[in-house]
N, C-alpha and C. Protein backbone atom coordinates (compact mmCIF):
# COMPACT_ATOMS: atom_id res chain seq x y z
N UNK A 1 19.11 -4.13 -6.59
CA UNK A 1 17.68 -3.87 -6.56
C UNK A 1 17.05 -4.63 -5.41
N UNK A 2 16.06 -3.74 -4.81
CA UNK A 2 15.29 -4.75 -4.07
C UNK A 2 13.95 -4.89 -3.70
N UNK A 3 13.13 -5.32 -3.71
CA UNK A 3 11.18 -4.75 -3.44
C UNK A 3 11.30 -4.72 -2.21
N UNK A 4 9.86 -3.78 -2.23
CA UNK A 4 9.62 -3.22 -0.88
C UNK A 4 8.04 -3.43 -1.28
N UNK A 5 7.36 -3.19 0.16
CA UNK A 5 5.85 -3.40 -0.42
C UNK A 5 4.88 -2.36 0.92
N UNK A 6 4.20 -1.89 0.77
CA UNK A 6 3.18 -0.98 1.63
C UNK A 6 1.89 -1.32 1.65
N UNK A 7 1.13 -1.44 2.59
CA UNK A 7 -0.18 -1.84 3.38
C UNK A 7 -0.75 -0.91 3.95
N UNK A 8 -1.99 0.18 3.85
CA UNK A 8 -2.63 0.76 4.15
C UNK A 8 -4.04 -0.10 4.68
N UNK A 9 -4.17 -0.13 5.80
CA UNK A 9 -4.94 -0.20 6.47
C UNK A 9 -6.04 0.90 6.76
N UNK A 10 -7.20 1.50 6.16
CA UNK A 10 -8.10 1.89 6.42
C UNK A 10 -9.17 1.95 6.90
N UNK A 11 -10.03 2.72 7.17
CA UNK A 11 -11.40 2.59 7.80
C UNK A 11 -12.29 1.46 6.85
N UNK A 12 -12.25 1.77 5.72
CA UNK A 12 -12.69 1.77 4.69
C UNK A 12 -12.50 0.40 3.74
N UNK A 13 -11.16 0.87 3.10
CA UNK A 13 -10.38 0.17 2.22
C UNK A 13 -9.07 -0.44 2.50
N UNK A 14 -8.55 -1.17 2.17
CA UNK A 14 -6.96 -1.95 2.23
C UNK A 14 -6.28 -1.66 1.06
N UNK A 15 -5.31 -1.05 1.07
CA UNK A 15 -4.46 -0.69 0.15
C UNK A 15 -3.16 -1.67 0.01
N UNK A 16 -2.80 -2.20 -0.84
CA UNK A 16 -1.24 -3.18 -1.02
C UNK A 16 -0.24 -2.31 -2.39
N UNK A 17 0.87 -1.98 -2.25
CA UNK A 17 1.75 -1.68 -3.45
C UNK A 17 3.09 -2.44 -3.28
N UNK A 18 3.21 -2.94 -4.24
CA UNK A 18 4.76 -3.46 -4.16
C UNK A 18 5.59 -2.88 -5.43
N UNK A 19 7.10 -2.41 -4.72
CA UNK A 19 7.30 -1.70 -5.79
C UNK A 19 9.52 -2.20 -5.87
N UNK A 20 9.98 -2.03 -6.49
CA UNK A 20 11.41 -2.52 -6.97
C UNK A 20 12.19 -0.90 -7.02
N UNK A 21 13.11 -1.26 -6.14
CA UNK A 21 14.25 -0.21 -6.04
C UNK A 21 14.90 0.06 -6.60
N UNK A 22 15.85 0.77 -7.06
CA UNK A 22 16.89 0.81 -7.48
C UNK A 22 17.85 2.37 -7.79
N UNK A 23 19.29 1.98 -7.74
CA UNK A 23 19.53 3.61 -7.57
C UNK A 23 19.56 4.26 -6.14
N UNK A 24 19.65 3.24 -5.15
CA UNK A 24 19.43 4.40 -3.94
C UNK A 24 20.61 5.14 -3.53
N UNK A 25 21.71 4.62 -4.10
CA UNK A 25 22.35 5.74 -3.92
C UNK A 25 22.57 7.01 -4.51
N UNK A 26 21.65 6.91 -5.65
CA UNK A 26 21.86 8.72 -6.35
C UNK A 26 20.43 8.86 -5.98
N UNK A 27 19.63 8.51 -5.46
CA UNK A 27 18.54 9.39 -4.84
C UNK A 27 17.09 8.10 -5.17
N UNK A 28 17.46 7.29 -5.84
CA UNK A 28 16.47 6.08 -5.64
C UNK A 28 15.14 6.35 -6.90
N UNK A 29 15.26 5.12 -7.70
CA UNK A 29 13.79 5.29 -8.27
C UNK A 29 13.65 3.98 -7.94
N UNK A 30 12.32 3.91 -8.32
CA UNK A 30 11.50 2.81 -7.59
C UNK A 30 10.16 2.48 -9.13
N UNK A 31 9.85 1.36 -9.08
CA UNK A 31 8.91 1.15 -10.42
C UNK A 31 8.24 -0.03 -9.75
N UNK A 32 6.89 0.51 -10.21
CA UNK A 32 5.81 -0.38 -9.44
C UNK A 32 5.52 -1.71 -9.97
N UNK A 33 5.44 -2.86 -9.14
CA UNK A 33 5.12 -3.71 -10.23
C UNK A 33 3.80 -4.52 -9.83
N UNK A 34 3.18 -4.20 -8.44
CA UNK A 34 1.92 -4.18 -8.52
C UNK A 34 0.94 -4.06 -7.41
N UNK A 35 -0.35 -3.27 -7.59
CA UNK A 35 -1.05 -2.47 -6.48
C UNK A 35 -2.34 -2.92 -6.70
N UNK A 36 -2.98 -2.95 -5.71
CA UNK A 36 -4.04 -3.36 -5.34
C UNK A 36 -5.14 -2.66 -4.09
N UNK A 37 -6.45 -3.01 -4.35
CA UNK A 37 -7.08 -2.21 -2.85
C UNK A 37 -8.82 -2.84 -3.02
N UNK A 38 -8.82 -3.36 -1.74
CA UNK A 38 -10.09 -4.25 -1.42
C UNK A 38 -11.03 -3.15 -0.70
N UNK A 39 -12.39 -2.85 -0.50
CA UNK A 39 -12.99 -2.25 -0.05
C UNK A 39 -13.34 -3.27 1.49
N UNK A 40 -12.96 -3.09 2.63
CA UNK A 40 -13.36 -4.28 3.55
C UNK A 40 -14.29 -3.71 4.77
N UNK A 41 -14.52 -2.28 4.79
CA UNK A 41 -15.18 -1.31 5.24
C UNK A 41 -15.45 -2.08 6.88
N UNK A 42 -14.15 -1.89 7.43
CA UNK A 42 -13.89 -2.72 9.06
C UNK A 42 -14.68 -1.33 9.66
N UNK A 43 -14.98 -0.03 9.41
CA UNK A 43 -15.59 0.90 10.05
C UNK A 43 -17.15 0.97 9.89
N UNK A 44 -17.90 -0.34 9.31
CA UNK A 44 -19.13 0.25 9.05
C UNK A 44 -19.77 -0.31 10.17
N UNK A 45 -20.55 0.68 10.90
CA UNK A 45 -21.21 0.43 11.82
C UNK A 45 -20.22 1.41 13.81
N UNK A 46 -19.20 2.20 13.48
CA UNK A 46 -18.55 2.16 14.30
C UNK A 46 -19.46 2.99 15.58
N UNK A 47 -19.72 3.94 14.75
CA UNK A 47 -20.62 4.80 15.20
C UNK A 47 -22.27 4.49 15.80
N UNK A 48 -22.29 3.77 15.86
CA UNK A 48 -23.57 3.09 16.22
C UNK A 48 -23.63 2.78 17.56
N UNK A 49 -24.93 2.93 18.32
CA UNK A 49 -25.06 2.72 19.52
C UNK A 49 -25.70 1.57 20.10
């Protein structure tokens, strides 16, 4: 088994999941063990002159 973890970086929001492998050799399941998402809205204002 092994975790893996993903970071979405958005306009908007920040996304985090970390999740535990296992099985990859018959095709892999994976079970989450924990996700998260901050609103940090790095785009407000982009559009502005």
């Amino acid at each position: 088994m092994s975790r893996v973890a993903a970071i979405d970086c958005g306009t908007n929001s920040i996304r985090l999941l970390i999740a535990e492998i296992s099985g990859a050799e018959s095709g892999g399941n994976f079970r989450e063990l924990y996700r998260t998402m901050e609103i940090v809205r790095l785009g407000q204002g982009v559009d502005k002159n």
